[in-house]
N, C-alpha and C. Protein backbone atom coordinates (compact mmCIF):
# COMPACT_ATOMS: atom_id res chain seq x y z
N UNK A 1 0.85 -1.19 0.00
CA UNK A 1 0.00 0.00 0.00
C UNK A 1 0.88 1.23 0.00
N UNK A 2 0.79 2.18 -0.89
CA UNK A 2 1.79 3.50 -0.77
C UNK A 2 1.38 4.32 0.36
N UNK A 3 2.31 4.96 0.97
CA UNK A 3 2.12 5.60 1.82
C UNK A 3 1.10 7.24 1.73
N UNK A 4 0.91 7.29 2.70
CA UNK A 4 -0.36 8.31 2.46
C UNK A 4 0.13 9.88 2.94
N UNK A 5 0.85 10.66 1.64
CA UNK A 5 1.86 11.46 1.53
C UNK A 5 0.76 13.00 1.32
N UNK A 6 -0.53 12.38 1.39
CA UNK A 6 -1.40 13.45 0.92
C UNK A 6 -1.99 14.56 1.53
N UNK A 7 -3.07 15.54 1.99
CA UNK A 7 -3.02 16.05 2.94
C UNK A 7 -4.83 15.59 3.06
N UNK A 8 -5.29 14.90 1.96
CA UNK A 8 -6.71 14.59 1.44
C UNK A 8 -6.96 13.82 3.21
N UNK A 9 -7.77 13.94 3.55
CA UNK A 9 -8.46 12.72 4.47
C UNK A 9 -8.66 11.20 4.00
N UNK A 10 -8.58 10.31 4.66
CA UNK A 10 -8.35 9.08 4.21
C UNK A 10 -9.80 8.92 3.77
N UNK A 11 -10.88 9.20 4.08
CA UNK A 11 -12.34 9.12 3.48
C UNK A 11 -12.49 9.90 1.73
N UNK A 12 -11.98 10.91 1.58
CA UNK A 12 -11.28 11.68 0.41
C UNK A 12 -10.50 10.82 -0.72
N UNK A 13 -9.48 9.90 0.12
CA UNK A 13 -8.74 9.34 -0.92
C UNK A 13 -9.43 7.91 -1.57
N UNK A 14 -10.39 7.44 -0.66
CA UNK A 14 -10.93 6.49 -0.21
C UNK A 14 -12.07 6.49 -1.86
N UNK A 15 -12.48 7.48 -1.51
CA UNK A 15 -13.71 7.96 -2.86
C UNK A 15 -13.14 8.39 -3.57
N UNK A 16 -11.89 9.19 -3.89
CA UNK A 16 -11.19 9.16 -5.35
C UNK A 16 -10.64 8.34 -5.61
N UNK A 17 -10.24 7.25 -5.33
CA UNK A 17 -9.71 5.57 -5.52
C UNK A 17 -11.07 5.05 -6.03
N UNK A 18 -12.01 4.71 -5.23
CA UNK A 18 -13.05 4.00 -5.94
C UNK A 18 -13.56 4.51 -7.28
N UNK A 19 -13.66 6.22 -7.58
CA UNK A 19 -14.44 6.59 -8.17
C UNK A 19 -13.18 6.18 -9.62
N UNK A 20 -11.91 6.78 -9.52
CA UNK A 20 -10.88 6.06 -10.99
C UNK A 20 -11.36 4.94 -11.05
N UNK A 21 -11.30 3.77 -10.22
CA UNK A 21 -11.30 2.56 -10.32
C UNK A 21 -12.33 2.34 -10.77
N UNK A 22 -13.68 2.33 -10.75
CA UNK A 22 -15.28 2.15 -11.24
C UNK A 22 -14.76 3.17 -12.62
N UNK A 23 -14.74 3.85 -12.86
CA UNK A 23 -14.33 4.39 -14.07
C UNK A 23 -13.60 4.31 -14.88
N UNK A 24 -12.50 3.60 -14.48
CA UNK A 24 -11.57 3.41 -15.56
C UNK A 24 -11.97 1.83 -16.03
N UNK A 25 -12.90 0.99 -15.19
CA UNK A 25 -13.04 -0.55 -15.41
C UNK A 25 -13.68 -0.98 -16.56
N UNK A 26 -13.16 -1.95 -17.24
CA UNK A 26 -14.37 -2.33 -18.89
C UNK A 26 -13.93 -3.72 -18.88
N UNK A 27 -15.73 -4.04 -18.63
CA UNK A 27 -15.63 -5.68 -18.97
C UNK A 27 -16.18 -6.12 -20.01
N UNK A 28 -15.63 -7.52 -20.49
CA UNK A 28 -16.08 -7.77 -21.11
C UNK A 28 -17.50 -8.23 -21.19
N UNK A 29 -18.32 -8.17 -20.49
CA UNK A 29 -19.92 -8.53 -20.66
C UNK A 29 -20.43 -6.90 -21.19
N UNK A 30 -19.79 -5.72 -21.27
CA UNK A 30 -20.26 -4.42 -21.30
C UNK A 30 -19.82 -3.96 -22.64
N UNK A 31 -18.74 -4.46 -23.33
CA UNK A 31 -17.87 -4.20 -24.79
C UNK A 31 -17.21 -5.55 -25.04
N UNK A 32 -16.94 -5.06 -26.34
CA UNK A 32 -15.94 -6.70 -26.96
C UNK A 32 -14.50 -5.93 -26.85
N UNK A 33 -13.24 -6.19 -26.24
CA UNK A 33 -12.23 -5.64 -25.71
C UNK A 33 -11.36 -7.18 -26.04
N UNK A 34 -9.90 -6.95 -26.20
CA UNK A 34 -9.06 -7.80 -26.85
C UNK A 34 -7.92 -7.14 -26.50
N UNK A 35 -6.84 -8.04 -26.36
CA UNK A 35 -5.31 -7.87 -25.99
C UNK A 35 -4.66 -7.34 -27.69
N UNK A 36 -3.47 -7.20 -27.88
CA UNK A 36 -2.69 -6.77 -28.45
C UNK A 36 -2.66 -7.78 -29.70
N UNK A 37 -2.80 -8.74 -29.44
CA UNK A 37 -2.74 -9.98 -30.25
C UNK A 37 -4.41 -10.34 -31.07
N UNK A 38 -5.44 -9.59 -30.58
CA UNK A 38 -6.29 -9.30 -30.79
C UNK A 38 -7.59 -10.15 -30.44
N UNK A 39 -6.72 -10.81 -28.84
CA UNK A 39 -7.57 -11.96 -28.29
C UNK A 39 -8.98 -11.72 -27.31
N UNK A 40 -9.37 -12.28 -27.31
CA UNK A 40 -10.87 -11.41 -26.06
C UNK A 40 -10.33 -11.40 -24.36
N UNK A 41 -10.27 -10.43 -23.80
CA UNK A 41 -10.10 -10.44 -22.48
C UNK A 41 -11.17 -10.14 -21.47
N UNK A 42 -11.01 -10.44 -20.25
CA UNK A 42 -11.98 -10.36 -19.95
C UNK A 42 -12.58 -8.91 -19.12
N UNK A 43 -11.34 -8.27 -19.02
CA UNK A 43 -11.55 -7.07 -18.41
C UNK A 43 -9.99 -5.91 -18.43
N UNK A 44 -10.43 -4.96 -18.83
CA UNK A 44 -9.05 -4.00 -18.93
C UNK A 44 -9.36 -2.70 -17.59
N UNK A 45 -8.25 -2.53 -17.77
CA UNK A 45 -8.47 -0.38 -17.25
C UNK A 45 -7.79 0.41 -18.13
N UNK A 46 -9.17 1.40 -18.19
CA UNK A 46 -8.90 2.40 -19.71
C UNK A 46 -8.34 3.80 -18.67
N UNK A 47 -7.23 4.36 -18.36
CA UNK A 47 -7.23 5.66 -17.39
C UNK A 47 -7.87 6.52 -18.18
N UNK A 48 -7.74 6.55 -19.07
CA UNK A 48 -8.44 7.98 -19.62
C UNK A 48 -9.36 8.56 -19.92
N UNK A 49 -10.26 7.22 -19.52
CA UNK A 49 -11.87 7.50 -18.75
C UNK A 49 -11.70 8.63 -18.11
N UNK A 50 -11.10 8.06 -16.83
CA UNK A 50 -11.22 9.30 -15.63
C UNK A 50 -10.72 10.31 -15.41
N UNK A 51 -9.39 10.40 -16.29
CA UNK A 51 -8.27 11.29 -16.15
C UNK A 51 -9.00 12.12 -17.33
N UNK A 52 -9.74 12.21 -18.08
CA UNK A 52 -10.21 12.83 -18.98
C UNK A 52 -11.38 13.88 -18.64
N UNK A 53 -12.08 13.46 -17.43
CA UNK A 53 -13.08 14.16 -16.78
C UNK A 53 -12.80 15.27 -15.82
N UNK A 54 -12.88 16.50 -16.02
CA UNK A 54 -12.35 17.30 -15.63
C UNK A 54 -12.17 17.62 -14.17
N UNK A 55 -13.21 17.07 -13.51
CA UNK A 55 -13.40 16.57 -11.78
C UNK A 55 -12.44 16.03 -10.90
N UNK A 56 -12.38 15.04 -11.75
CA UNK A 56 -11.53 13.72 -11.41
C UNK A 56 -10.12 14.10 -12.03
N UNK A 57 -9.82 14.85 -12.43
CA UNK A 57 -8.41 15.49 -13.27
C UNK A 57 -8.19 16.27 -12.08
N UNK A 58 -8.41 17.20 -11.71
CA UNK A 58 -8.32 18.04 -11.14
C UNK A 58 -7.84 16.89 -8.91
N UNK A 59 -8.82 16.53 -8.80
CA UNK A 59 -8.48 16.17 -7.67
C UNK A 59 -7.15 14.79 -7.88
N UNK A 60 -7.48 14.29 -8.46
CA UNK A 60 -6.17 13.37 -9.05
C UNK A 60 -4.93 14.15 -8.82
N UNK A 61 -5.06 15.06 -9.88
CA UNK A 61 -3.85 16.10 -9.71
C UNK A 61 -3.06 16.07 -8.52
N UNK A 62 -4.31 17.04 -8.00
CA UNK A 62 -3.66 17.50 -6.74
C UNK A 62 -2.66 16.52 -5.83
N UNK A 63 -3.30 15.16 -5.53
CA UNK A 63 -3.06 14.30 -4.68
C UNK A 63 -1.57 13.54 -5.24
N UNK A 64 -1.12 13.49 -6.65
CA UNK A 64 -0.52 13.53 -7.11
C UNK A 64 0.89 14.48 -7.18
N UNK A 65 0.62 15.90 -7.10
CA UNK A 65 1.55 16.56 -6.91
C UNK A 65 2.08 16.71 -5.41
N UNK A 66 1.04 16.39 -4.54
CA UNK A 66 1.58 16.53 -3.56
C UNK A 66 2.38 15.55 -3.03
N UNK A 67 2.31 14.40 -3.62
CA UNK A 67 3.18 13.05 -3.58
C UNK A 67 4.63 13.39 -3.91
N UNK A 68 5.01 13.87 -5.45
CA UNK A 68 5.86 14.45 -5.85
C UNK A 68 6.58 15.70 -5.16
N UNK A 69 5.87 16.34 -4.90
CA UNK A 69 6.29 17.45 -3.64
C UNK A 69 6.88 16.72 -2.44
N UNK A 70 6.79 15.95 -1.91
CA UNK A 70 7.09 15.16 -0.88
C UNK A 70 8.42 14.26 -1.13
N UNK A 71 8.98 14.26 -2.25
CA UNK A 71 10.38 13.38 -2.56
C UNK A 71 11.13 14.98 -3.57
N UNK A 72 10.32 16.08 -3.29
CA UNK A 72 11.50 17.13 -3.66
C UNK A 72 11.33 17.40 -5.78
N UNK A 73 10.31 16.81 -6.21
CA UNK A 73 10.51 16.08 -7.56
C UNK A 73 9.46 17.52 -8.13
N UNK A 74 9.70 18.56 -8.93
CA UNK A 74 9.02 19.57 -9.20
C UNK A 74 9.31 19.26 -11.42
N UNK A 75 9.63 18.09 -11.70
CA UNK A 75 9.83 17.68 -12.94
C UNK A 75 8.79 16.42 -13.61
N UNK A 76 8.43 16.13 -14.17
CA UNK A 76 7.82 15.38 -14.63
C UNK A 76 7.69 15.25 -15.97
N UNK A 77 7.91 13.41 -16.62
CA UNK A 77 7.79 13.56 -17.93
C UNK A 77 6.57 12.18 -18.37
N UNK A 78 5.76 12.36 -19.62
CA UNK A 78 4.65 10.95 -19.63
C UNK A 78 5.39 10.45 -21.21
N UNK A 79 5.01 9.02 -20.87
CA UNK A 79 5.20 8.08 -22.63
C UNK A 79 3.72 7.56 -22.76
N UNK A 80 3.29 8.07 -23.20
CA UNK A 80 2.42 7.10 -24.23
C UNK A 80 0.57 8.16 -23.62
N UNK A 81 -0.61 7.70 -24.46
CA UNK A 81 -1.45 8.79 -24.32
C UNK A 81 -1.99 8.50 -22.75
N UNK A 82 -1.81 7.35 -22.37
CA UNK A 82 -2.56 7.16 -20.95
C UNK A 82 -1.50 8.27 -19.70
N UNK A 83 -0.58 8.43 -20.19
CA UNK A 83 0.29 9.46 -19.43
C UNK A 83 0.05 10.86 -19.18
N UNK A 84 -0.46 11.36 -20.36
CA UNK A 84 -0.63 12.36 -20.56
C UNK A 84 -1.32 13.28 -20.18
N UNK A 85 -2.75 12.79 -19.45
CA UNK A 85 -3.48 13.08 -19.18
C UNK A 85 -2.60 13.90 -17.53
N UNK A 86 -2.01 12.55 -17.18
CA UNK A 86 -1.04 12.67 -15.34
C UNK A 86 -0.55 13.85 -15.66
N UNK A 87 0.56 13.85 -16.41
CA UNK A 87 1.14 15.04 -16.66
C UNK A 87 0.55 16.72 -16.59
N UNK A 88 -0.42 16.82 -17.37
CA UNK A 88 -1.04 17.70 -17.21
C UNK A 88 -1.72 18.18 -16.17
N UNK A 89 -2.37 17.48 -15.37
CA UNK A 89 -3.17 16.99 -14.44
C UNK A 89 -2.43 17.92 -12.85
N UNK A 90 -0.88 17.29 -12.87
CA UNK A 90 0.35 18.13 -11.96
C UNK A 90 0.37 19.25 -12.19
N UNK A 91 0.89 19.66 -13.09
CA UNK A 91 1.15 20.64 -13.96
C UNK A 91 0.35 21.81 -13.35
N UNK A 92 -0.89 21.76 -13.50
CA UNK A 92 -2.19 22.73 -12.89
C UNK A 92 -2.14 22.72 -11.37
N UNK A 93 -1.24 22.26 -10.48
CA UNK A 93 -1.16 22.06 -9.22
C UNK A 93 0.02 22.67 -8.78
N UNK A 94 1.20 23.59 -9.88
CA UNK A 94 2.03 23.93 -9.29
C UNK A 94 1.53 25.34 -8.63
N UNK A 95 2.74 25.51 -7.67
CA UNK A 95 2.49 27.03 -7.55
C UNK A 95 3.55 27.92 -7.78
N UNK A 96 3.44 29.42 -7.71
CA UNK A 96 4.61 30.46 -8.43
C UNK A 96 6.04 30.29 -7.63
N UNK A 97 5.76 30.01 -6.16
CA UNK A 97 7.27 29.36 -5.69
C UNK A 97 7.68 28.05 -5.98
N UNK A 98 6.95 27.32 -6.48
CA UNK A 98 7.09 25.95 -6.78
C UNK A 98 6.85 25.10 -8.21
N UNK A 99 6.65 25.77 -8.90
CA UNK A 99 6.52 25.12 -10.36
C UNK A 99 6.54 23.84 -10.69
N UNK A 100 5.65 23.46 -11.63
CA UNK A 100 6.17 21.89 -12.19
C UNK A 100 6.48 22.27 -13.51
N UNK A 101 6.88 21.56 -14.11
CA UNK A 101 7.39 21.42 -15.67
C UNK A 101 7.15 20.16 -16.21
N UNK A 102 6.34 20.42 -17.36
CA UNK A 102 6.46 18.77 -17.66
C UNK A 102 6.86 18.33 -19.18
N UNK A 103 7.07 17.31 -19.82
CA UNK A 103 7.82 16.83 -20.99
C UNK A 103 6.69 15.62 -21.44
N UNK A 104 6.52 15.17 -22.53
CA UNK A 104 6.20 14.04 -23.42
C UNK A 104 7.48 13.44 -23.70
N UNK A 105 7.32 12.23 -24.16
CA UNK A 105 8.36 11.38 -24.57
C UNK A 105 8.06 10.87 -25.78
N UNK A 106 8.51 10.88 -26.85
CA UNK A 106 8.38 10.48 -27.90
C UNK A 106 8.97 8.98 -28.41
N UNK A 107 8.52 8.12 -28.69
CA UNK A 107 8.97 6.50 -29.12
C UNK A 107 10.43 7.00 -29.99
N UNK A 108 10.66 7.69 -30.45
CA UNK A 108 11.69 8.31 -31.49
C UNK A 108 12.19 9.73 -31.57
N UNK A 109 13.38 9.65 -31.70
CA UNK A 109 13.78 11.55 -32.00
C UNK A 109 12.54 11.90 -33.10
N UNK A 110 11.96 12.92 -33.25
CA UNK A 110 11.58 13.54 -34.25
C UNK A 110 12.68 13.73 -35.21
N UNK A 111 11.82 13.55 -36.85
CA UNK A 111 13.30 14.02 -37.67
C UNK A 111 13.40 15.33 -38.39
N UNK A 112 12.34 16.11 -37.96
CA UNK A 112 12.59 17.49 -38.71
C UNK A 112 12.17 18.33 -37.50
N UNK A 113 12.33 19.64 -37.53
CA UNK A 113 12.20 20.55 -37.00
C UNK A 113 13.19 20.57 -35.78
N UNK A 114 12.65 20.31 -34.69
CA UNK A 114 13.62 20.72 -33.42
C UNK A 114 14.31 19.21 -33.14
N UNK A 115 13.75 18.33 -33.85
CA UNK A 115 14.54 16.87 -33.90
C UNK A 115 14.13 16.22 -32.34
N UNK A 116 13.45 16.76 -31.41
CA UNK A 116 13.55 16.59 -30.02
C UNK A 116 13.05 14.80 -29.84
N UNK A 117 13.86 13.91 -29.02
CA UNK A 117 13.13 12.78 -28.03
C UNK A 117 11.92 13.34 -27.23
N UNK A 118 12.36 14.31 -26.39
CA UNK A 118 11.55 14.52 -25.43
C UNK A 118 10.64 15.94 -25.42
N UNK A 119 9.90 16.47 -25.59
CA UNK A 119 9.50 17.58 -26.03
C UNK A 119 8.75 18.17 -24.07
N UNK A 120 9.11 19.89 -24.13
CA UNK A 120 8.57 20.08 -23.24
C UNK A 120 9.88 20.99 -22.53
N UNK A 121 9.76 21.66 -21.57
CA UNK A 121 10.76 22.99 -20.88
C UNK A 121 11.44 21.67 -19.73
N UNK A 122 11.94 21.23 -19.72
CA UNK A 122 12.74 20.01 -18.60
C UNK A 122 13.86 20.53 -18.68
N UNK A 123 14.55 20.66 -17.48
CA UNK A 123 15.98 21.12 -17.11
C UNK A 123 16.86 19.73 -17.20
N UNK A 124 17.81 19.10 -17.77
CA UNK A 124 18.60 18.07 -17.31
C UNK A 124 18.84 18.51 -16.26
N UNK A 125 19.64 19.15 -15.51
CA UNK A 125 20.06 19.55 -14.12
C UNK A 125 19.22 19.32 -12.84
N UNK A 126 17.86 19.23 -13.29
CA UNK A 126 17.35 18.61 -11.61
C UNK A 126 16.38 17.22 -12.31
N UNK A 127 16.10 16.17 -11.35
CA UNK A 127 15.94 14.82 -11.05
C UNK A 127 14.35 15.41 -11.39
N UNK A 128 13.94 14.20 -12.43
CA UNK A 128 12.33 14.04 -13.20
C UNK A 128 11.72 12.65 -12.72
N UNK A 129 10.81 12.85 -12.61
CA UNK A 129 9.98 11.62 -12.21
C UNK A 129 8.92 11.19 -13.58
N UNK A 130 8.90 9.84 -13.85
CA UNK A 130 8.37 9.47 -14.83
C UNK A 130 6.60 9.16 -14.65
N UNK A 131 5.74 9.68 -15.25
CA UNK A 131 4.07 9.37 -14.51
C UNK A 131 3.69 8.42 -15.73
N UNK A 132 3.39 7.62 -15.51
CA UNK A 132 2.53 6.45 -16.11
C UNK A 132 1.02 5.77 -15.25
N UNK A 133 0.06 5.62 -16.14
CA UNK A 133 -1.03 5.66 -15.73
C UNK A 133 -0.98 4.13 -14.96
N UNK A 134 -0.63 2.79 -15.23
CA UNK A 134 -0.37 1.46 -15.13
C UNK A 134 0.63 0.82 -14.83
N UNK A 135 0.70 0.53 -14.29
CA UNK A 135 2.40 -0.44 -13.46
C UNK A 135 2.34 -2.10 -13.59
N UNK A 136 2.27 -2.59 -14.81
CA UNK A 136 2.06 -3.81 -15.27
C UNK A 136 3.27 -4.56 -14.86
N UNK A 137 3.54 -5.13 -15.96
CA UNK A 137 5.41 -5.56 -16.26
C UNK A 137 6.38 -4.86 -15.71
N UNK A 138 6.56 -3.87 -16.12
CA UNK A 138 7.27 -2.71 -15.88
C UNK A 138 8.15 -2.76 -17.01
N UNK A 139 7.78 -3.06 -18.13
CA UNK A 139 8.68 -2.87 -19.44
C UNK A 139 8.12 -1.50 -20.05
N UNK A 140 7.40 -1.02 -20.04
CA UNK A 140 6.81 0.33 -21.02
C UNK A 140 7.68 1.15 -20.25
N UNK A 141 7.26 1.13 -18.41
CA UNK A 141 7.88 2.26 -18.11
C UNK A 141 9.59 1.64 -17.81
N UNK A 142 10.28 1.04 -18.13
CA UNK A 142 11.62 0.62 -17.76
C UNK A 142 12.05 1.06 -19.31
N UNK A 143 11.44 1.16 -20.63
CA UNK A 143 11.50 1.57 -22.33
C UNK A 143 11.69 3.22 -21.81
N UNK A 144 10.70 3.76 -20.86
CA UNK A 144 10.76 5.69 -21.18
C UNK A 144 11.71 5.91 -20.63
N UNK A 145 11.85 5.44 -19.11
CA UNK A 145 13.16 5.47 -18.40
C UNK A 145 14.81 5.64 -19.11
N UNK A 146 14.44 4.92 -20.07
CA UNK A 146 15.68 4.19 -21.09
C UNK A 146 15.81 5.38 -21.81
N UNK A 147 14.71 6.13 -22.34
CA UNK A 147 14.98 7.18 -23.53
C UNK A 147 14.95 8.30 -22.34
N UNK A 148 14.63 9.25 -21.83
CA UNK A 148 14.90 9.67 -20.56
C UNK A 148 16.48 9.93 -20.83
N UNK A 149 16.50 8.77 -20.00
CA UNK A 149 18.45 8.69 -19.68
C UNK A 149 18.97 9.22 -20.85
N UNK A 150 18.93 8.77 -22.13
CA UNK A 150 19.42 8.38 -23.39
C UNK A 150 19.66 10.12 -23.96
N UNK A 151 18.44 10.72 -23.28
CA UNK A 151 18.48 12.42 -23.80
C UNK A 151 19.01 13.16 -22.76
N UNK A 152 19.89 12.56 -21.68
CA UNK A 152 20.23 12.95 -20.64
C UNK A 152 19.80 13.91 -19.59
N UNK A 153 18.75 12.59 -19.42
CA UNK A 153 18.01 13.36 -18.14
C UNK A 153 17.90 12.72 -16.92
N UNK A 154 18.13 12.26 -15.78
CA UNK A 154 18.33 11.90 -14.40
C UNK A 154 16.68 11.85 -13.79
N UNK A 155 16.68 10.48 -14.13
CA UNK A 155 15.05 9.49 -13.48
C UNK A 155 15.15 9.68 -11.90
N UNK A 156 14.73 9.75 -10.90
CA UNK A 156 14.33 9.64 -10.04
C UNK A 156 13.76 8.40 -9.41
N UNK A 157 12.30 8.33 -9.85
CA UNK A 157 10.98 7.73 -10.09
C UNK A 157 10.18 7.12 -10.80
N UNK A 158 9.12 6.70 -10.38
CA UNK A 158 7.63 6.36 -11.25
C UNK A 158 6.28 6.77 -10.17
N UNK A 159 5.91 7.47 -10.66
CA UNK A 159 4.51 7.83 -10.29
C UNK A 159 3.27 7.19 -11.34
N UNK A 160 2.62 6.06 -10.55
CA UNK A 160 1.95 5.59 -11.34
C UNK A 160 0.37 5.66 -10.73
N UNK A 161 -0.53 5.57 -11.48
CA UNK A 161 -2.30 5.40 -10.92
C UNK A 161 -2.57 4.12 -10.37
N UNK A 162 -1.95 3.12 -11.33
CA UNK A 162 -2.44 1.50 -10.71
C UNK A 162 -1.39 0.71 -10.58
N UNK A 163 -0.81 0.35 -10.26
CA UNK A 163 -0.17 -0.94 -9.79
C UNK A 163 -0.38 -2.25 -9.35
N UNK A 164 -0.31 -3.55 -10.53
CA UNK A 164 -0.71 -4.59 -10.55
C UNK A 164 0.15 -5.22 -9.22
N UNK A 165 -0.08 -5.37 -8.89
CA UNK A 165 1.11 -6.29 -7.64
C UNK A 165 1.47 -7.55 -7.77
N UNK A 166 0.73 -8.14 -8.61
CA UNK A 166 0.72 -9.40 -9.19
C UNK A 166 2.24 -9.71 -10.84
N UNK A 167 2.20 -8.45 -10.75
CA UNK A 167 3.32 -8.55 -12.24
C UNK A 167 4.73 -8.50 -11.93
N UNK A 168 5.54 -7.48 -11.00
CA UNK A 168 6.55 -7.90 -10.64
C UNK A 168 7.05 -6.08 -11.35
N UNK A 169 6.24 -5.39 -11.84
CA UNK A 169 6.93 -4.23 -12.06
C UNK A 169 7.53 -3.07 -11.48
N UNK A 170 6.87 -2.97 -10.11
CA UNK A 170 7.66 -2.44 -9.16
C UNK A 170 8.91 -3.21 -8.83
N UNK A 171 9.11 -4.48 -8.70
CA UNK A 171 10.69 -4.67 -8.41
C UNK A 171 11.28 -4.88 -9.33
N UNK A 172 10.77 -4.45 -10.91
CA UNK A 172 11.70 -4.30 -11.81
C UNK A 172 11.93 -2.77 -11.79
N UNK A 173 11.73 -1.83 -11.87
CA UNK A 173 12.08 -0.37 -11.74
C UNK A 173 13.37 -0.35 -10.10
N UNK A 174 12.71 -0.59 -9.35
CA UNK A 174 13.40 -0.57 -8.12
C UNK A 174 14.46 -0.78 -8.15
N UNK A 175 14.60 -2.11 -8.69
CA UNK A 175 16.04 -2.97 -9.23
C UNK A 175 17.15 -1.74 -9.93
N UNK A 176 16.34 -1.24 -10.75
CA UNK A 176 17.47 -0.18 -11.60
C UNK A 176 17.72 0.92 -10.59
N UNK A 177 16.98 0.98 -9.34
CA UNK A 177 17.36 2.04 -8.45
C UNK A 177 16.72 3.29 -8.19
N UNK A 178 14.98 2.55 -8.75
CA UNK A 178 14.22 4.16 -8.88
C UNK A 178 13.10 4.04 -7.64
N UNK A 179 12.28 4.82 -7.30
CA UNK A 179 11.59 4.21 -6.13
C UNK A 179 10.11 4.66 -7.42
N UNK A 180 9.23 3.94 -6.70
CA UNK A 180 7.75 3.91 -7.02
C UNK A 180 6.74 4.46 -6.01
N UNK A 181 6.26 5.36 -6.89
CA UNK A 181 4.83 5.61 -6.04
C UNK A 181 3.76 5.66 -6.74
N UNK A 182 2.72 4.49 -5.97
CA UNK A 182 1.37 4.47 -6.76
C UNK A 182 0.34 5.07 -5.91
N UNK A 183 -0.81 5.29 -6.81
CA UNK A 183 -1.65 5.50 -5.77
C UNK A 183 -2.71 4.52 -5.65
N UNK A 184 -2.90 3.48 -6.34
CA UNK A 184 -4.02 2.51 -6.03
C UNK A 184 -2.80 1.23 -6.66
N UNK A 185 -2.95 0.45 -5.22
CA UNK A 185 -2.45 -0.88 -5.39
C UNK A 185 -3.17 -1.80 -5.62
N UNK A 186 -3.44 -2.90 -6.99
CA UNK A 186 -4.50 -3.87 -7.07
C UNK A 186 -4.11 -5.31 -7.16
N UNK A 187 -4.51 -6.09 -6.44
CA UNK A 187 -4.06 -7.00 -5.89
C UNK A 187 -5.39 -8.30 -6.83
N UNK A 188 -4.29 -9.13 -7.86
CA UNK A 188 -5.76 -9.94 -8.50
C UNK A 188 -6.42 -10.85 -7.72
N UNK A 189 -5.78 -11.26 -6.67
CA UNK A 189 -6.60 -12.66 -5.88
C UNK A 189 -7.48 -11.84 -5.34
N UNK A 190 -6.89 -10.76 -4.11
CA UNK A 190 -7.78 -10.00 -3.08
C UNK A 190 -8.82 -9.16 -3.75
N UNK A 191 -8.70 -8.88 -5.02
CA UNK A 191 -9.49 -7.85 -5.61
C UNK A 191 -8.81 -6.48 -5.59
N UNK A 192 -9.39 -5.42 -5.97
CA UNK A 192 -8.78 -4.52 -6.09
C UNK A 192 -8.54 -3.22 -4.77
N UNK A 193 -7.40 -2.86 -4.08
CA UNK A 193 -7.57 -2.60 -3.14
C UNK A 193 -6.48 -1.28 -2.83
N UNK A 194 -6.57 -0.27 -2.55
CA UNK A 194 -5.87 0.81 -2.81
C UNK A 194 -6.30 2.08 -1.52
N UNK A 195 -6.45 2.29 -0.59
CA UNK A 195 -7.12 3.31 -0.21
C UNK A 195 -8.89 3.05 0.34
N UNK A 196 -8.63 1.89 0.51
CA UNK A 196 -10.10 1.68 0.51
C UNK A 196 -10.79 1.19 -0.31
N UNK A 197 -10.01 0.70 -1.52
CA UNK A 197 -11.12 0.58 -3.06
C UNK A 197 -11.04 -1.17 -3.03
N UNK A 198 -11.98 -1.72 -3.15
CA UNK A 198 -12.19 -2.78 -3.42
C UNK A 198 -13.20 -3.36 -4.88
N UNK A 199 -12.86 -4.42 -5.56
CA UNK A 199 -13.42 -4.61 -6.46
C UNK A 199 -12.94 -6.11 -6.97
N UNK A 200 -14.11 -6.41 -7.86
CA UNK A 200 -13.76 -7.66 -8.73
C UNK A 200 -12.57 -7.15 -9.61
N UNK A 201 -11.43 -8.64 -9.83
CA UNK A 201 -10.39 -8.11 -11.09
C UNK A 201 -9.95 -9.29 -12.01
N UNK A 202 -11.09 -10.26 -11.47
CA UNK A 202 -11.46 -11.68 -12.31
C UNK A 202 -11.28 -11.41 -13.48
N UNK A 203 -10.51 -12.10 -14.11
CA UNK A 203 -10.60 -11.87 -15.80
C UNK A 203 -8.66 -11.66 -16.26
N UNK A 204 -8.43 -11.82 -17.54
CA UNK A 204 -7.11 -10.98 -18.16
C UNK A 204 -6.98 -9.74 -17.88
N UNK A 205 -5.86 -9.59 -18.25
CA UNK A 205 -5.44 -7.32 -18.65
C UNK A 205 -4.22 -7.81 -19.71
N UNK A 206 -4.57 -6.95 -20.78
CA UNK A 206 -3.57 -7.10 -21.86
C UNK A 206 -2.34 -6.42 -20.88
């Protein structure tokens, strides 16, 4: 369970955990949904359900930056569109003594114009934390990490929304020496459990 770095009341975090979690959930009895391979699963999490709703953006945020505020981390960069949403999300939570800054990551240098990997005002000189919506494997975010470094920039972290506990991706990041902070830990036997949030999680996740 991540530690509770927030200033929200535990009844607060309690109902913004359930409310992502019921929102971001899609089963298959509700849509036809398929893995990568283009197989039927039985249930995914879409973040950008919730992170898309301007409510739930907004208090996310907050609880979020203040996490990041709490390990010193006023940088932040996202890979891929489920990120993006996080990113922004901080971003609206800085304040004029305290700023955030944030970056996209691009799968590739761009090849014309500013040529950039990473697009966005990021200082190499102070320590970025990486936000990803999902903490699966830990190969997507152990891939941004990689390009990150590669444009020479100094990882910190992972700030993630969900964390499978069942996959092993927190002690693959860790391993390289980064720490993790989620805010909803989901556990597949126990169900889903984070702050108070409980739920069915019967089924696949691509």
């Amino acid at each position: 369970m991540p530690s509770d770095s927030s200033s929200l009341p535990e009844s607060a975090l309690a109902r913004l955990g359930h409310t992502l979690y019921k929102s971001a959930l899609v089963r298959r009895e509700d849509e036809t949904i398929t893995d990568p391979r283009g197989q039927p699963i039985g249930w995914l999490l879409d973040t950008r359900t919730p992170m898309l709703d301007g409510e739930v953006f907004e208090e996310a945020g907050g609880v979020l930056a203040e996490r990041l505020r709490a390990r010193g981390i006023t940088q932040v960069a996202g890979f891929g569109y489920g990120a993006f949403p996080l990113v922004c999300s901080v971003l609206t939570h800085g304040t004029p003594e305290r700023p955030f800054k944030g970056g996209f990551i691009r799968e590739r240098r761009k090849a014309y114009g500013r040529r950039r990997l990473v697009e966005g005002p990021l200082d190499r000189n102070r320590p970025i934390a990486l936000m990803d919506d999902i903490l699966n494997s830990g190969r997507s975010a152990a891939r941004a990490v990689s390009l990150l470094r590669s444009d020479g920039f100094r990882v910190a972290g992972v700030v993630t929304l969900f964390n499978f506990t069942w996959s092993g991706g927190r002690a693959r990041l860790e391993g390289d020496g980064l720490w993790v902070e989620s805010l909803l830990e989901l556990n597949l036997r126990e169900g889903a459990r984070a702050t108070g949030v409980s739920g069915d999680t019967s089924g696949d996740h691509a």
